[in-house]
Protein backbone atom coordinates (compact mmCIF):
# COMPACT_ATOMS: atom_id res chain seq x y z
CA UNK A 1 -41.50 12.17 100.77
CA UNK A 2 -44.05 12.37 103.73
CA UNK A 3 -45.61 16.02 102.60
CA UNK A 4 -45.42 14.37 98.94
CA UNK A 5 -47.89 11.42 100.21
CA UNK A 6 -49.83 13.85 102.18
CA UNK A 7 -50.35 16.09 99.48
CA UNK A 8 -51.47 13.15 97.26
CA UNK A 9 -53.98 11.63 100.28
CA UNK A 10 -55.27 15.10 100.20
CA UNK A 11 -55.86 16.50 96.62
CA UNK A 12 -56.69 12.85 95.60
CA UNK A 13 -60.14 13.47 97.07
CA UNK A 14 -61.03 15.78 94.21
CA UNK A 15 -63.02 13.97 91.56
CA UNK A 16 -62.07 16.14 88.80
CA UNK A 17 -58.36 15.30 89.35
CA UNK A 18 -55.83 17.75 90.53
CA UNK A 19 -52.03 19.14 89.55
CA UNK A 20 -49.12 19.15 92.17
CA UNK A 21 -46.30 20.98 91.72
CA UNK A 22 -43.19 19.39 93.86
CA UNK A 23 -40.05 21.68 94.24
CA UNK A 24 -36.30 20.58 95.24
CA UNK A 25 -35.70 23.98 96.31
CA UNK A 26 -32.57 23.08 98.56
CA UNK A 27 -30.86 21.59 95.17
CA UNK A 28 -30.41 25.13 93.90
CA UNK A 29 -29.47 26.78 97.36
CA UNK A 30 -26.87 23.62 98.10
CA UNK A 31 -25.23 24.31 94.60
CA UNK A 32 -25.09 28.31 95.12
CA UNK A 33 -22.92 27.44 98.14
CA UNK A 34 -21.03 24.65 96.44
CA UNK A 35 -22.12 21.92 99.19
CA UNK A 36 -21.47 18.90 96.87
CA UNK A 37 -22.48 16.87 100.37
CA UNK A 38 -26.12 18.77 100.83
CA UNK A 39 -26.52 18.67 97.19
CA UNK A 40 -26.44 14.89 96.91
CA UNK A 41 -28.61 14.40 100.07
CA UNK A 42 -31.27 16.71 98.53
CA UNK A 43 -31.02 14.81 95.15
CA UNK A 44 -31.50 11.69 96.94
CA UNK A 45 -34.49 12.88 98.36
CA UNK A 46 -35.94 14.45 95.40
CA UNK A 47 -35.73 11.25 93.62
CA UNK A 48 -37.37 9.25 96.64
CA UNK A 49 -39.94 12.43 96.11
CA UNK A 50 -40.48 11.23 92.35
CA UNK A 51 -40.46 7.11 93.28
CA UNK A 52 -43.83 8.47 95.62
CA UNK A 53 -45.60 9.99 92.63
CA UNK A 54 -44.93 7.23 90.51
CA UNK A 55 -46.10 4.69 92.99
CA UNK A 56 -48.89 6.76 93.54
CA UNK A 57 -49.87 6.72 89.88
CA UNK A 58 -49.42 3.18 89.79
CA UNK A 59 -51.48 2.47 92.80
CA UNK A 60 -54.22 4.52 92.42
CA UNK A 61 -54.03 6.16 88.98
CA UNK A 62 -52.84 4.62 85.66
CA UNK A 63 -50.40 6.06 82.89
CA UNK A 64 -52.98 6.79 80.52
CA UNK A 65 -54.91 9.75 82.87
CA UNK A 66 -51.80 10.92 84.86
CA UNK A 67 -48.73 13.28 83.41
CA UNK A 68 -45.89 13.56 85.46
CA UNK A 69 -42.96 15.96 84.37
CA UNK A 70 -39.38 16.83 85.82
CA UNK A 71 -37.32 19.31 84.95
CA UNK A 72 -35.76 22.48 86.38
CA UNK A 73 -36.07 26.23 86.30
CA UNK A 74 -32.30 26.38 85.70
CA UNK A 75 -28.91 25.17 86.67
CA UNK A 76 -27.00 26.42 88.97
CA UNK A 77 -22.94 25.84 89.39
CA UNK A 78 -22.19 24.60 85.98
CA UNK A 79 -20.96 21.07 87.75
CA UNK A 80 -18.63 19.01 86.03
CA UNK A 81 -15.67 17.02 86.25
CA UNK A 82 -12.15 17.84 87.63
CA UNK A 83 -10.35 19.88 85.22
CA UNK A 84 -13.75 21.12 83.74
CA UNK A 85 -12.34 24.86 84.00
CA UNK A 86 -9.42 24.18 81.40
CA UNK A 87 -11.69 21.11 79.26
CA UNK A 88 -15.30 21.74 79.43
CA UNK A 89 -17.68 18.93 79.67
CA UNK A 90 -15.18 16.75 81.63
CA UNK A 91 -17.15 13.96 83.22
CA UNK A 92 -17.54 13.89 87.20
CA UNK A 93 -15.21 10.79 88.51
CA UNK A 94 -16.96 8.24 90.72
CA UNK A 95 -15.21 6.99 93.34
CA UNK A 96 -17.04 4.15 94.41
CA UNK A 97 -20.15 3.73 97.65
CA UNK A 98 -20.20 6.10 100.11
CA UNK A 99 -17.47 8.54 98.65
CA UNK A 100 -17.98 12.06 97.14
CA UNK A 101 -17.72 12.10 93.37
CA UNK A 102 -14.53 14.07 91.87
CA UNK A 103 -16.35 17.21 91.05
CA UNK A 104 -15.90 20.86 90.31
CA UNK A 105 -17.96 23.36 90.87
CA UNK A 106 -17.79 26.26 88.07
CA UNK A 107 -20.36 28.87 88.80
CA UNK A 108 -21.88 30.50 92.15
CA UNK A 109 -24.92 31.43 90.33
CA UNK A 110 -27.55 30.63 87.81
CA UNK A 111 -26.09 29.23 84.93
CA UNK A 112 -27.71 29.07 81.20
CA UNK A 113 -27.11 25.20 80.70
CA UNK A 114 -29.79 23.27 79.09
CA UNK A 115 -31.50 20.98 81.72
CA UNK A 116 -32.75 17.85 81.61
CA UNK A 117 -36.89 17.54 81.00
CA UNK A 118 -38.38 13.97 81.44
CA UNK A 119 -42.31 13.30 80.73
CA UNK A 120 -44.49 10.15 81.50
CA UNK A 121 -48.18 9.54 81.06
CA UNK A 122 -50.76 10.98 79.37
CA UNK A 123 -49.83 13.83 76.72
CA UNK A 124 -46.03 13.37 77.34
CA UNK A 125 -45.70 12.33 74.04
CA UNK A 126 -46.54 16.23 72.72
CA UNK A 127 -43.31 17.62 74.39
CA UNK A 128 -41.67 16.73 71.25
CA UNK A 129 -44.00 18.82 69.34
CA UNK A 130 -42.10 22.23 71.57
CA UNK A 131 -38.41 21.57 70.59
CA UNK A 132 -36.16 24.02 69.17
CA UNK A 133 -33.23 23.11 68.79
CA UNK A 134 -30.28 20.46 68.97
CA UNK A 135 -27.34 20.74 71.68
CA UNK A 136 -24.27 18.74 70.48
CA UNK A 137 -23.62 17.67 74.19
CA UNK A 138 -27.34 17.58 75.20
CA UNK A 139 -29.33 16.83 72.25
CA UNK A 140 -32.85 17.87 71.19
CA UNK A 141 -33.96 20.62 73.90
CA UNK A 142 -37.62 22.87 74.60
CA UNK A 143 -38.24 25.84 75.55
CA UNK A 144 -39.89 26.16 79.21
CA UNK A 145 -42.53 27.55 77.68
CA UNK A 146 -43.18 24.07 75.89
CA UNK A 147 -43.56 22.95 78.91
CA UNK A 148 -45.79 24.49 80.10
CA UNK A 149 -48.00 24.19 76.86
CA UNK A 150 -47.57 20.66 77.52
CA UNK A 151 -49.18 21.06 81.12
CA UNK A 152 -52.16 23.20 79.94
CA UNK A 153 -52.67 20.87 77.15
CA UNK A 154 -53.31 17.96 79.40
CA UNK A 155 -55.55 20.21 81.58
CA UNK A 156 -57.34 21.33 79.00
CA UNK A 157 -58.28 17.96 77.14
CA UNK A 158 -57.06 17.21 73.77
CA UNK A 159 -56.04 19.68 71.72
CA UNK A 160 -56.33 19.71 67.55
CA UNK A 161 -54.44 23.18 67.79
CA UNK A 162 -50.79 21.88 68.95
CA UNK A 163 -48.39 23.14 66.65
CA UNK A 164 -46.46 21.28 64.10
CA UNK A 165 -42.98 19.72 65.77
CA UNK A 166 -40.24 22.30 65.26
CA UNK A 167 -37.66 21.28 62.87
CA UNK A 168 -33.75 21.87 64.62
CA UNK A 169 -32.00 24.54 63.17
CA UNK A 170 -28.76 22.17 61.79
């Protein structure tokens, strides 16, 4: 959170606004050694990492001139539920405060699961002109590459030349 605010004190100086990129590295490296422990603490602290930007925005921004996006590269461990290796999509079991979710841990490596994407502010509401499909588990899902049209569309200004919104193969 500290280098998050720093890097906000800092690039906030430029008057023709700026783009931050924040990584949770350590999420992917704690799941390729199946630390369910590490991998909760480094969640934690990515959120607290996204609670800074939004404060930030709120502070000293507004909604209407600031995007912020999260999302992931890829998944890694295919995490689910116990029992998730005979029934897939078996829900992780909570177990109350302080305790370790019931939780299995299904990959080593990079997995091709769809991964969440979230969007807030201004242009956000083109990342529904970049999906592609439906998941019956995950629902409507982009491309990375929509994305990242949705980044250099808010960069760029407005854009008349988005594409039409993809219509999900049934």
């Amino acid at each position: 959170v500290t280098l998050v605010q720093g890097a906000l004190n800092v690039l906030d100086e430029d008057p023709e606004g700026f783009f931050l990129a924040i990584e949770g590295g350590a999420i992917d490296w704690a799941s390729h050694n199946q630390d369910a422990n590490r991998l909760i603490q480094e969640e934690v602290d990515f959120i607290a990492a996204i609670e800074a930007v939004m404060h930030w925005v709120e502070t000293h921004s507004h909604w209407g001139e600031s995007l912020l996006i999260i999302t992931s590269d890829h998944e890694t461990g295919l995490l689910w539920g116990p029992g998730s290796d005979k029934l897939p999509f078996t829900p992780l079991v909570d177990q109350g405060p302080g305790r370790l979710p019931q939780l299995v841990f299904n990959a080593k490596g990079h997995t091709n699961s769809l991964v969440r994407v979230y969007a807030r502010g201004a242009g956000s509401e083109g990342l529904v002109r970049f999906v592609i499909g439906d998941d019956p588990v995950r629902g409507a899902y982009v491309d990375n590459t929509g994305v990242a049209n949705v980044l250099r569309y808010a960069v760029a200004g407005p854009a008349p030349a988005l594409p039409a919104p993809a219509t999900p193969e049934p």
